[in-house]
C-alpha atoms as a PDB file:
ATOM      1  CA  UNK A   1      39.429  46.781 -16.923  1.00  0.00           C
ATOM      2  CA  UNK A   2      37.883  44.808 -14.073  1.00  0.00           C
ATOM      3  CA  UNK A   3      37.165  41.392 -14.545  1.00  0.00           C
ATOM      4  CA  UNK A   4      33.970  39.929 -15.517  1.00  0.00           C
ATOM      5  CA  UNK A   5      31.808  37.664 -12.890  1.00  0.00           C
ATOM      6  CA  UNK A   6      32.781  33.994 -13.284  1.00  0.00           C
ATOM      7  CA  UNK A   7      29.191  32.820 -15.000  1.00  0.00           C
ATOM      8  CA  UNK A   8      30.168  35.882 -17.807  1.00  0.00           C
ATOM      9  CA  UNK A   9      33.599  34.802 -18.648  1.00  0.00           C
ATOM     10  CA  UNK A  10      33.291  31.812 -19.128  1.00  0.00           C
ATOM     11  CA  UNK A  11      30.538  32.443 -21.853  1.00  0.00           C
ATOM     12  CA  UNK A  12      27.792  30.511 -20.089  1.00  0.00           C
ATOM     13  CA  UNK A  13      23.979  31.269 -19.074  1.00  0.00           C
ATOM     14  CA  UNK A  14      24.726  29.694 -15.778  1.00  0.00           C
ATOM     15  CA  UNK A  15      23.616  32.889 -14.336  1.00  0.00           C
ATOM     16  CA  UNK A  16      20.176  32.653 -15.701  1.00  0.00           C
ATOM     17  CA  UNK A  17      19.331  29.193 -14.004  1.00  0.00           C
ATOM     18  CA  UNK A  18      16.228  28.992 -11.620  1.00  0.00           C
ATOM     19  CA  UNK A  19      17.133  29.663  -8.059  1.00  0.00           C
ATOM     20  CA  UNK A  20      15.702  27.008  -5.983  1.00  0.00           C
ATOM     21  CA  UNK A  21      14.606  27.415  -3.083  1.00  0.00           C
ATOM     22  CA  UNK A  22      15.691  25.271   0.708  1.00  0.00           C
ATOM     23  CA  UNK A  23      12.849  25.232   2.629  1.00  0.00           C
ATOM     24  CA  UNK A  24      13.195  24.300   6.383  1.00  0.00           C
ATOM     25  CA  UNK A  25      11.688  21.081   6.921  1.00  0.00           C
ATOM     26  CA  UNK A  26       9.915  19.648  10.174  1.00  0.00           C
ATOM     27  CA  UNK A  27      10.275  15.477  11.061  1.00  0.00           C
ATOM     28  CA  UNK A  28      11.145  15.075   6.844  1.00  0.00           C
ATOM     29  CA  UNK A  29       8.204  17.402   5.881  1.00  0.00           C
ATOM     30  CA  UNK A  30       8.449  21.080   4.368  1.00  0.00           C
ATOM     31  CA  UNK A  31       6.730  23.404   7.033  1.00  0.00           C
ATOM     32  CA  UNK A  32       4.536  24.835   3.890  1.00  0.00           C
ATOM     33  CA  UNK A  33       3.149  21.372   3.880  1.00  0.00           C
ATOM     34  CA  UNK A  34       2.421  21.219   7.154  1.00  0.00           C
ATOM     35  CA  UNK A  35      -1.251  22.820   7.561  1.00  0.00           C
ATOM     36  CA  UNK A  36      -2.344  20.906   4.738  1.00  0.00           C
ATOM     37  CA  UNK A  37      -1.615  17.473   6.397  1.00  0.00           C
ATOM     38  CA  UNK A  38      -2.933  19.028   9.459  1.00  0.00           C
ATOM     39  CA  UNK A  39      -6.117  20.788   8.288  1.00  0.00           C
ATOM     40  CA  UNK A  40      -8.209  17.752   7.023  1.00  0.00           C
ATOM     41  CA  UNK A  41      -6.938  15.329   9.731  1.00  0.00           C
ATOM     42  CA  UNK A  42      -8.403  17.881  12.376  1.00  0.00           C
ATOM     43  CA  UNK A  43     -11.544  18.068  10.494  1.00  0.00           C
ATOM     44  CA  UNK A  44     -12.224  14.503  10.585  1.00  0.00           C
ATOM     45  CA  UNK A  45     -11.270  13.960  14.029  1.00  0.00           C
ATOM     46  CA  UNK A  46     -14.138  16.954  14.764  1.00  0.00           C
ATOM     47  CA  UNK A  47     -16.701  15.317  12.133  1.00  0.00           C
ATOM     48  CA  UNK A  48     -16.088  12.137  13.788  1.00  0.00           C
ATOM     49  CA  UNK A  49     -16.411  13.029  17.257  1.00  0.00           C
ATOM     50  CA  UNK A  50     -20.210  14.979  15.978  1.00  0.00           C
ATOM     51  CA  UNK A  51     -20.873  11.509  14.519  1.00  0.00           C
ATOM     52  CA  UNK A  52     -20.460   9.514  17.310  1.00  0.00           C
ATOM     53  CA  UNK A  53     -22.007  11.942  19.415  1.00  0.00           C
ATOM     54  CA  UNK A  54     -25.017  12.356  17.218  1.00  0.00           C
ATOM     55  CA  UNK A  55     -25.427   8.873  17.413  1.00  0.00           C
ATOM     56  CA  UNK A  56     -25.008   8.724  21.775  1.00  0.00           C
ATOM     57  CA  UNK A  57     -27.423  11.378  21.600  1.00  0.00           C
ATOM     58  CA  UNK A  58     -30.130  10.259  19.453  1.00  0.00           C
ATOM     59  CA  UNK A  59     -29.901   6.496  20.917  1.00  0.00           C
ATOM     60  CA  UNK A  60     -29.964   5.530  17.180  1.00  0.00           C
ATOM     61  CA  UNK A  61     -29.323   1.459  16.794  1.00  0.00           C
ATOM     62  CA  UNK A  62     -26.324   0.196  15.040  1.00  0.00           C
ATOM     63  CA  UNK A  63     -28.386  -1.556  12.440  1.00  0.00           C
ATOM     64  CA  UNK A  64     -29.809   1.851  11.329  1.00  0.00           C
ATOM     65  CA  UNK A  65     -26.019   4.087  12.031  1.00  0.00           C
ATOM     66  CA  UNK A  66     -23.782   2.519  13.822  1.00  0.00           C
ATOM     67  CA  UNK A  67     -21.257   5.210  15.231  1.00  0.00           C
ATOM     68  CA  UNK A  68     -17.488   5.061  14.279  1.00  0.00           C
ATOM     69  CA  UNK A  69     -16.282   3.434  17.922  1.00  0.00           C
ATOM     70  CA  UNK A  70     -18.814   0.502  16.825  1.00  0.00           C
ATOM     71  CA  UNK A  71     -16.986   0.348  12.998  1.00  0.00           C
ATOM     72  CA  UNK A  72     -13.790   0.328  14.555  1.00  0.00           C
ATOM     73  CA  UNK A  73     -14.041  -2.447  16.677  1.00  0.00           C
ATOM     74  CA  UNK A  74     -15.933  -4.325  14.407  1.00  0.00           C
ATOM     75  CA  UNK A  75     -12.616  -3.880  12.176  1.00  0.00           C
ATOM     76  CA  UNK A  76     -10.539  -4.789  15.126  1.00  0.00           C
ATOM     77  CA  UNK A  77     -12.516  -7.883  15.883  1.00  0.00           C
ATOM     78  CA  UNK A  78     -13.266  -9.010  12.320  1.00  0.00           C
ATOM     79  CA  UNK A  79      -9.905  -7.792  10.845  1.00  0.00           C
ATOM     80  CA  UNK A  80      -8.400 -11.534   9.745  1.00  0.00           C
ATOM     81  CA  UNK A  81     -11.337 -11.937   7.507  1.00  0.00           C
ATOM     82  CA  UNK A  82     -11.585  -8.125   6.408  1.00  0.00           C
ATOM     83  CA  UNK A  83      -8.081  -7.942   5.673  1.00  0.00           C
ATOM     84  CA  UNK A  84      -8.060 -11.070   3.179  1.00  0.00           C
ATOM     85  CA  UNK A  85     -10.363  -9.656   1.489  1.00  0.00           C
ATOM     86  CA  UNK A  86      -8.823  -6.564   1.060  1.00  0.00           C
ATOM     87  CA  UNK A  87      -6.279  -8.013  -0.562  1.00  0.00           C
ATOM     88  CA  UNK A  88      -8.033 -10.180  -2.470  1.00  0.00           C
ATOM     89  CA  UNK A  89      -9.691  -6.594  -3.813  1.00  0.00           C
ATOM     90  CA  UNK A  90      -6.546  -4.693  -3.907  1.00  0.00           C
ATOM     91  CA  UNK A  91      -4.843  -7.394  -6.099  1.00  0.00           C
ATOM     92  CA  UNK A  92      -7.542  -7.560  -8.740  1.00  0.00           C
ATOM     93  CA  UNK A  93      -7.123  -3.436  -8.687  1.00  0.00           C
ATOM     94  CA  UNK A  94      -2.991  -3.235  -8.941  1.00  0.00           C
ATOM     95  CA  UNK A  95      -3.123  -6.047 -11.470  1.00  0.00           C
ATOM     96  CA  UNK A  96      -5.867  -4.199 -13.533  1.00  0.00           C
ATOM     97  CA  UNK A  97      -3.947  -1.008 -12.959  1.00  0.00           C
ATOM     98  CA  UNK A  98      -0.731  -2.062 -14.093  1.00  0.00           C
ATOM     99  CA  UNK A  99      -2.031  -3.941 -17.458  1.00  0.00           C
ATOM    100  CA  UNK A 100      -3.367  -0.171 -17.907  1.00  0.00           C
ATOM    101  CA  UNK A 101      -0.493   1.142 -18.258  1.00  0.00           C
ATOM    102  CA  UNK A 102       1.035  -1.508 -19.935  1.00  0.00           C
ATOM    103  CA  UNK A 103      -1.364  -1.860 -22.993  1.00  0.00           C
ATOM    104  CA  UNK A 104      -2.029   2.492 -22.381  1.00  0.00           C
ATOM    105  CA  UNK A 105       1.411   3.409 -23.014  1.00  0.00           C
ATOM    106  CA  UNK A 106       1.624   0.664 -25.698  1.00  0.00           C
ATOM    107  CA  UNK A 107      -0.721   2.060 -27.815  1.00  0.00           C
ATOM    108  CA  UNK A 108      -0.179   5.428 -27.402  1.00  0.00           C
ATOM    109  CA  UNK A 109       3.167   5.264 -28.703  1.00  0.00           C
ATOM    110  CA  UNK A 110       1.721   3.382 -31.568  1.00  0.00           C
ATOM    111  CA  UNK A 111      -0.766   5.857 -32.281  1.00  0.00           C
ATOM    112  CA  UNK A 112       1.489   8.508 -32.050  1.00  0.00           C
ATOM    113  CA  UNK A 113       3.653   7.000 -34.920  1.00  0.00           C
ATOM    114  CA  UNK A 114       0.729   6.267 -36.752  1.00  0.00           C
ATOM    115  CA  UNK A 115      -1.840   8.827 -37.584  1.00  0.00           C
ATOM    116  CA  UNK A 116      -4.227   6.318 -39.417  1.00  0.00           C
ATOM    117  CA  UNK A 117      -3.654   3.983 -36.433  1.00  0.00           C
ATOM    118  CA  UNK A 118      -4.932   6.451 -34.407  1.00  0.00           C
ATOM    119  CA  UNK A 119      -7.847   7.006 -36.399  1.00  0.00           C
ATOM    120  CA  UNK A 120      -8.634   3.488 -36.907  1.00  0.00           C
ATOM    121  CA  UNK A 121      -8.679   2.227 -33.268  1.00  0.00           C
ATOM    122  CA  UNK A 122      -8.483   5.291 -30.942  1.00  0.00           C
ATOM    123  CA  UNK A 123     -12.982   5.150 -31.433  1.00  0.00           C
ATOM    124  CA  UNK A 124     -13.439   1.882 -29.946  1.00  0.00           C
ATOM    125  CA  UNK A 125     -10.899   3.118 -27.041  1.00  0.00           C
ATOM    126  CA  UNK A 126     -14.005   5.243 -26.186  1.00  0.00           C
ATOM    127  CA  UNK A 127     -16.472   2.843 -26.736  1.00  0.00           C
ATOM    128  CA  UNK A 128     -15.174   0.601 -23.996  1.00  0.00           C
ATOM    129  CA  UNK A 129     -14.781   3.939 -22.117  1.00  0.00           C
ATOM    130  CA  UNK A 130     -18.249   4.696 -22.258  1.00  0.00           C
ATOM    131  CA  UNK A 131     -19.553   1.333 -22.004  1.00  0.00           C
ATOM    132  CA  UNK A 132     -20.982   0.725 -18.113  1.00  0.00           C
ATOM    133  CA  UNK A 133     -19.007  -2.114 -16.597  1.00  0.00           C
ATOM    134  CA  UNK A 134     -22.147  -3.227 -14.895  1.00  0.00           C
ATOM    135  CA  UNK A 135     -23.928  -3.658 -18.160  1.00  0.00           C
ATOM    136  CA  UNK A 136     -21.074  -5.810 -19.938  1.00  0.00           C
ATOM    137  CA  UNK A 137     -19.740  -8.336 -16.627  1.00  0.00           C
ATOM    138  CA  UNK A 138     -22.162 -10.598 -16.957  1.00  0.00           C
ATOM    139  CA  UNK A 139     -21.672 -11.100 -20.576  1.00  0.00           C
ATOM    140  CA  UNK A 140     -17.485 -10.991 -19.623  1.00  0.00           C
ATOM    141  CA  UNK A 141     -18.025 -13.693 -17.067  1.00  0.00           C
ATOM    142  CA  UNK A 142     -19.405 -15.986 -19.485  1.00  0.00           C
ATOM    143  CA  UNK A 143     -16.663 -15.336 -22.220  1.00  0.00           C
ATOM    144  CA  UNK A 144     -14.367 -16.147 -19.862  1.00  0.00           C
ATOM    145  CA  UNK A 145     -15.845 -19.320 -19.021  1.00  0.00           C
ATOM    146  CA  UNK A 146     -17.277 -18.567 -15.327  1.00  0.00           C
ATOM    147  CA  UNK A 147     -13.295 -17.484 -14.674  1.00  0.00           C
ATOM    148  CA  UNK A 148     -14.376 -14.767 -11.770  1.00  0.00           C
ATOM    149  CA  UNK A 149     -10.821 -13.804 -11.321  1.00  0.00           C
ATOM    150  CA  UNK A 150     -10.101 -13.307 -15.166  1.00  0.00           C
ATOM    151  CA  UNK A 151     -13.526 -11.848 -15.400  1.00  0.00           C
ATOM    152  CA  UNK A 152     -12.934  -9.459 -12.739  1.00  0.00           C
ATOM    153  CA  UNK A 153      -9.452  -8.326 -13.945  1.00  0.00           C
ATOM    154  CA  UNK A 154     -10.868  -7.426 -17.310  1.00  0.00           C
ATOM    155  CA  UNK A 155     -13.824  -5.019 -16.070  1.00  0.00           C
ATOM    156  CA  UNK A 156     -11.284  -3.264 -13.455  1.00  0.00           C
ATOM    157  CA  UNK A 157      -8.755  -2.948 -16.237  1.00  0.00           C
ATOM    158  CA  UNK A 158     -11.352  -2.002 -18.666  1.00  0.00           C
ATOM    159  CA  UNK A 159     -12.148   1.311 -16.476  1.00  0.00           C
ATOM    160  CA  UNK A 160      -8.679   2.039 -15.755  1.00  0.00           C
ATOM    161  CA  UNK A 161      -7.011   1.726 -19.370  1.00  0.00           C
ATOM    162  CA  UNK A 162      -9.107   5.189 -20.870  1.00  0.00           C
ATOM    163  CA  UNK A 163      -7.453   8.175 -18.575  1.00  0.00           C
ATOM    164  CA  UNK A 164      -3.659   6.385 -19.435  1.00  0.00           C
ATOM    165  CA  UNK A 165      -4.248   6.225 -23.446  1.00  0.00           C
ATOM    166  CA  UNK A 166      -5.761   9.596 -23.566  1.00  0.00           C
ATOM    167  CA  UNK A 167      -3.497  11.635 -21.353  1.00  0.00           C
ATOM    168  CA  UNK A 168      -0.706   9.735 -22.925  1.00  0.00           C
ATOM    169  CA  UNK A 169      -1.812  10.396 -26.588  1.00  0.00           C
ATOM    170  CA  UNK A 170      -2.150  14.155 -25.357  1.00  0.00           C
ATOM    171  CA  UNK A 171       1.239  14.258 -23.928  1.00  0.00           C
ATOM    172  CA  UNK A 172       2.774  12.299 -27.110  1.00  0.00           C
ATOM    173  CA  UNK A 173       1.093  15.011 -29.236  1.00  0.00           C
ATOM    174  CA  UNK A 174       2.173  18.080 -27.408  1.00  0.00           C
ATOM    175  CA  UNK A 175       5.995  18.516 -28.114  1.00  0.00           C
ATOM    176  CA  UNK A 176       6.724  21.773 -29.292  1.00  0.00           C
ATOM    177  CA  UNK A 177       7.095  21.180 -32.751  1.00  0.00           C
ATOM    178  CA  UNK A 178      10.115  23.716 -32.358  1.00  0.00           C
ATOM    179  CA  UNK A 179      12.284  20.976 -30.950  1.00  0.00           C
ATOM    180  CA  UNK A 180      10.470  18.582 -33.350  1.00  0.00           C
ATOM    181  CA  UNK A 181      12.293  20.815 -36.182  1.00  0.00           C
ATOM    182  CA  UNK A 182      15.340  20.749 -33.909  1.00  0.00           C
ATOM    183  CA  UNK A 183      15.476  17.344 -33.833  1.00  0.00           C
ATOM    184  CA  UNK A 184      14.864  16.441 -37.855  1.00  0.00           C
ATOM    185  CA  UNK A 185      17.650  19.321 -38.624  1.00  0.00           C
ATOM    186  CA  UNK A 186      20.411  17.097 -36.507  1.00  0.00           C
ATOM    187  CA  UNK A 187      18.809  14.003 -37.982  1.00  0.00           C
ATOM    188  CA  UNK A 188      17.430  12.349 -35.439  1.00  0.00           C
ATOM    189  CA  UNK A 189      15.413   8.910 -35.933  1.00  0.00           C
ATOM    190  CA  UNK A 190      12.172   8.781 -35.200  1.00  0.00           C
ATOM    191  CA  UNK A 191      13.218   6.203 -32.221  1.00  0.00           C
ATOM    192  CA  UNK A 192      15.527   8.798 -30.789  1.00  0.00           C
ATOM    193  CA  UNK A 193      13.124  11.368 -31.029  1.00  0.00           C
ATOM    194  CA  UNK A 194      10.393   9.273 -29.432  1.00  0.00           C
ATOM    195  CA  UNK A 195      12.580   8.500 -26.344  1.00  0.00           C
ATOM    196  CA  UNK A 196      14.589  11.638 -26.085  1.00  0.00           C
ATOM    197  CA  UNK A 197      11.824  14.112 -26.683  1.00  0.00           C
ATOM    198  CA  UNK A 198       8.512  12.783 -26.925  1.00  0.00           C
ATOM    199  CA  UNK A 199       8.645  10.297 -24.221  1.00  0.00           C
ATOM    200  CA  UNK A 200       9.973  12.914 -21.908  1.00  0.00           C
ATOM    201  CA  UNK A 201       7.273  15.381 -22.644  1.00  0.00           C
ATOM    202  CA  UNK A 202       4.653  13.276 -22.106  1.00  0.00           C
ATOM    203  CA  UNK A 203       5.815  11.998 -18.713  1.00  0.00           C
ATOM    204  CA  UNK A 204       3.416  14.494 -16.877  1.00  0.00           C
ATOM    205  CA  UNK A 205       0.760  14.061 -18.644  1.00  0.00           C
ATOM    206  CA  UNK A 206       0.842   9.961 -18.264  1.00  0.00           C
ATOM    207  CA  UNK A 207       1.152  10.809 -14.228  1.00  0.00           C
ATOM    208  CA  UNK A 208      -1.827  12.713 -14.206  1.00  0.00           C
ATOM    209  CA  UNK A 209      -3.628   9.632 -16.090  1.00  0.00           C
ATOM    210  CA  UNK A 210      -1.885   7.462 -13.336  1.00  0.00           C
ATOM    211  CA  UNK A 211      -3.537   9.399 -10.519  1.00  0.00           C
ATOM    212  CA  UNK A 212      -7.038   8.991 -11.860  1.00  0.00           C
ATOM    213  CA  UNK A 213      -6.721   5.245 -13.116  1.00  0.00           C
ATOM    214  CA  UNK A 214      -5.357   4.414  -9.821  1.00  0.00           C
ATOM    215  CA  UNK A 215      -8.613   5.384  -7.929  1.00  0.00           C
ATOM    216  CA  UNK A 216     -10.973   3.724 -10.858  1.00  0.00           C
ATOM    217  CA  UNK A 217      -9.056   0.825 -10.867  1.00  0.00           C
ATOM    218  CA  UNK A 218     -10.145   0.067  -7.650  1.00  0.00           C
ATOM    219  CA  UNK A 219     -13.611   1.428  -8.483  1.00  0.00           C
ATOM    220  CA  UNK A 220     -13.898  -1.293 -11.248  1.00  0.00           C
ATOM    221  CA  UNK A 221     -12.767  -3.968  -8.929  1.00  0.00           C
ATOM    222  CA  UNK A 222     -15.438  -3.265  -6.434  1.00  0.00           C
ATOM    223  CA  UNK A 223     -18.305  -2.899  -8.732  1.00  0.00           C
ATOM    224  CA  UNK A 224     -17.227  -6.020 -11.134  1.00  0.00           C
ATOM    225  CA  UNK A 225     -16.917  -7.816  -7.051  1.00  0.00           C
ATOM    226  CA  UNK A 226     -20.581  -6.171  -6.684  1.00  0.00           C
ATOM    227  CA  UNK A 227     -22.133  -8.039  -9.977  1.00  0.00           C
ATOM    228  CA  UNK A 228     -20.007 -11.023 -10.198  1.00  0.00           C
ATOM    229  CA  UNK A 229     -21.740 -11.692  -6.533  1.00  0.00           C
ATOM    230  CA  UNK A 230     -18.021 -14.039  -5.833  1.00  0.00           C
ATOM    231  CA  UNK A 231     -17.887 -15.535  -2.435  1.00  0.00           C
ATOM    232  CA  UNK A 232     -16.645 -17.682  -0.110  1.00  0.00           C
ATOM    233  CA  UNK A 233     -13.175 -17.400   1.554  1.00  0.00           C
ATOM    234  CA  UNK A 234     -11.554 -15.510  -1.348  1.00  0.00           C
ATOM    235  CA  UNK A 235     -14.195 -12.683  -2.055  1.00  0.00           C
ATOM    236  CA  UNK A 236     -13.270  -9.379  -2.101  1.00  0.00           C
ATOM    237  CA  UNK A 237     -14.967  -6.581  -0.006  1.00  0.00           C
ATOM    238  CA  UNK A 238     -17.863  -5.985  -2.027  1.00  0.00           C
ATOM    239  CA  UNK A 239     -19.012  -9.739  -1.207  1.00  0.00           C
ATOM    240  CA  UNK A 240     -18.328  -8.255   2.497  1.00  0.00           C
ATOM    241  CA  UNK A 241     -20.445  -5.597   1.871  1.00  0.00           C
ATOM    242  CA  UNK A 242     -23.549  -7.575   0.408  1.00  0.00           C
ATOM    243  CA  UNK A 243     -23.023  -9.865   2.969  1.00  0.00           C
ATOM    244  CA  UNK A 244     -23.752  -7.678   6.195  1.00  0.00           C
ATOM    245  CA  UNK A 245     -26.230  -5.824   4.183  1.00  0.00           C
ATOM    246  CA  UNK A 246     -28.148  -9.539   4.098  1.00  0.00           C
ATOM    247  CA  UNK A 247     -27.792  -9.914   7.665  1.00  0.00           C
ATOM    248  CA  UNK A 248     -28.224  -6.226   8.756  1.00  0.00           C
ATOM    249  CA  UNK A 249     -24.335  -6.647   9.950  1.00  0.00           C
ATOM    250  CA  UNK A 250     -24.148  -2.588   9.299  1.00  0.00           C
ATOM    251  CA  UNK A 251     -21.015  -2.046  11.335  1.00  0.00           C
ATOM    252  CA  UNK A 252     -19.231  -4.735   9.423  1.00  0.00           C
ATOM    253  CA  UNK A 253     -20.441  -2.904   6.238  1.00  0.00           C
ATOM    254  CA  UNK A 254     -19.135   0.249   7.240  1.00  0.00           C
ATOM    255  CA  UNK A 255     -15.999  -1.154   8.252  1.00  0.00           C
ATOM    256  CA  UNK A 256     -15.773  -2.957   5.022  1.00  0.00           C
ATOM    257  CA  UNK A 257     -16.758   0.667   2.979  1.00  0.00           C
ATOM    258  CA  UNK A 258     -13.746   2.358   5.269  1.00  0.00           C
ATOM    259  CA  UNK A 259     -11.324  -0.295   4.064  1.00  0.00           C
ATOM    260  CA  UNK A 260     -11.968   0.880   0.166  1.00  0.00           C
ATOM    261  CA  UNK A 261     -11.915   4.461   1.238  1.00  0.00           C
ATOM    262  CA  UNK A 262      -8.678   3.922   3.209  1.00  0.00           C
ATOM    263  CA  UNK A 263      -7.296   2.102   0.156  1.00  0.00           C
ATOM    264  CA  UNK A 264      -8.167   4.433  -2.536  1.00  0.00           C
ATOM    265  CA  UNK A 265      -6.466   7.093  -0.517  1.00  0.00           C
ATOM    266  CA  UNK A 266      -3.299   4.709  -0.259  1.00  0.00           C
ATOM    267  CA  UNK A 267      -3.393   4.633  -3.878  1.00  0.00           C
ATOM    268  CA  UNK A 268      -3.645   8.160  -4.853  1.00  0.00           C
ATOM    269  CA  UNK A 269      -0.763   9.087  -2.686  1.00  0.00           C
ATOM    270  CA  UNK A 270       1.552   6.040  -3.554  1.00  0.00           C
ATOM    271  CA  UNK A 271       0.861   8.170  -7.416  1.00  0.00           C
ATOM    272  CA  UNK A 272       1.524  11.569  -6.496  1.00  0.00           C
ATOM    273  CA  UNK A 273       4.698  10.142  -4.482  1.00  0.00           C
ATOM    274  CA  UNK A 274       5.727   8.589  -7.724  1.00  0.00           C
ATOM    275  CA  UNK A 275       4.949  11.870  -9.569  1.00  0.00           C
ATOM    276  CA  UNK A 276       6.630  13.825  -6.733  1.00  0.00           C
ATOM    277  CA  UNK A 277      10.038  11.445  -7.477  1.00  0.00           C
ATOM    278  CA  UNK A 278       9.918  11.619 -11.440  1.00  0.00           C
ATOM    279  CA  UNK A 279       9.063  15.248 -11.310  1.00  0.00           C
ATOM    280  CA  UNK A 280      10.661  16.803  -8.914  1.00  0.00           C
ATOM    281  CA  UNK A 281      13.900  18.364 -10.375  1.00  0.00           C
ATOM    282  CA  UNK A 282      12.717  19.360 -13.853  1.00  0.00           C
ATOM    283  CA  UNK A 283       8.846  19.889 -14.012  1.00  0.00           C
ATOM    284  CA  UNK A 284       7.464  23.184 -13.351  1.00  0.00           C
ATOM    285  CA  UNK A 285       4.443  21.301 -11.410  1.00  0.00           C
ATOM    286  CA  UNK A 286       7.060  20.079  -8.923  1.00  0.00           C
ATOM    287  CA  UNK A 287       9.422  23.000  -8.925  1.00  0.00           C
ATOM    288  CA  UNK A 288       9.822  25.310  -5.592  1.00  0.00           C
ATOM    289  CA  UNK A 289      11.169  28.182  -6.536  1.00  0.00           C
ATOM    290  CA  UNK A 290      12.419  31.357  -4.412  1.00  0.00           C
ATOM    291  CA  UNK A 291      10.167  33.663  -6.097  1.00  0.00           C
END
């Protein structure tokens, strides 16, 4: 009788694992990846160089378009100021962010233990969801006692904190109720079966909530900057924005606008890296297989 494969005697599925694949890599980077880094970075160069030679060609004044050789020396030259600011508008936008997820994971673990919970508060979750910021930081300046920072903080956080509780509920909800049954039969607490099963499952879903507070947070910050009209040495880049608007400073303004664009791009990758590392190894999303 011959003998049996090594994965069949020894009575294991080892044999049915998924095969993943090695990809070659170039400088740290999977050659698949490649033409997707490369692709929109040769696009902008091209859309840039049209821009600046639209704007050569037409002999149209910086005050009207300024062309992107003007914005980036204007960021050059006016970068110590710029660049306080930007932090002063990326702080108010990571803080916001990570009270988010804080109070969003908080409650959604809550509400998943509690179905009357759920009902009870899960409404006004949406009201402050649907509620414009814009319409409600004046009023949340004056609650807070003309604290701009506080003030701030609140309508960046309040735009953020919606995409983590819902996608977070979702993912809570969505355990296969299979290895829900599993679970009760072996007598598991509902502790352990929060953090061994539920928790777990609803990791991808809180990433992809991540991802899209990430961006708003920032959005929130900007606008509340916009209303709360702050200034001064320790305004954010809205201020900079109204600011060369007044004085027709339009480089400056588009150098400010780049900043946020720039940053917002920093943030969504800084998420998908942190999705790529918690993902990675188990998650069909992340996943490379042979076939």
């Amino acid at each position: 009788m011959s003998e049996l494969p090594p994965h069949e005697a020894d009575g294991t599925d080892v044999g049915q694992m998924p095969v993943f694949a090695s990809e070659p890599t170039l400088l740290g980077v999977a050659r698949s990846r490649w033409p997707s880094i490369i692709a929109p970075i040769v696009l902008g160069v091209l859309a840039l160089a049209a821009w600046e030679f639209i704007v050569r060609a037409k002999g149209i004044i910086p005050q009207v378009l300024p062309g992107p050789i003007a914005i980036g020396t204007t960021l050059v030259n006016e970068w110590p100021s710029l660049a306080t600011s930007l932090w002063v508008t990326l702080s108010i936008a990571l803080s916001a962010l990570a009270a988010a997820v804080i109070l969003g994971i908080a409650l959604a673990v809550i509400f998943s233990q509690s179905r009357w919970m759920e009902m009870a508060l899960f409404p006004y979750a949406i009201v402050l969801q649907v509620t414009p910021v814009v319409a409600i930081a004046p009023l949340i300046i004056i609650w807070t006692n003309n604290n701009v920072a506080l003030s701030l903080l609140i309508c960046a956080w309040l735009v953020a904190f919606f995409p983590i509780l819902s996608n977070t509920i979702l993912g809570l909800n969505s355990v296969d109720h299979n290895l829900i049954n599993l679970f009760q039969m072996y007598g598991a607490s509902r502790w352990q079966t929060l953090r061994y099963l539920r928790l777990p499952a609803a990791l991808p879903y809180f990433l992809g909530g991540l991802r899209i507070s990430g961006g708003l947070a920032l959005i929130g910050a900007v606008v509340a900057e916009f209303v709360a009209g702050t200034g001064g040495a320790a305004s954010g880049l809205a201020f900079r924005i109204l600011d060369a608007g007044y004085q027709l400073k339009i480089p400056r303004m588009f150098a400010a606008l780049l900043l946020i664009s720039l940053s917002g791009i920093a943030i969504f990758l800084v998420t998908n890296w942190i999705s790529y590392l918690l993902l990675r190894r188990w998650h069909e999303s992340m996943v490379t297989r042979e076939n």
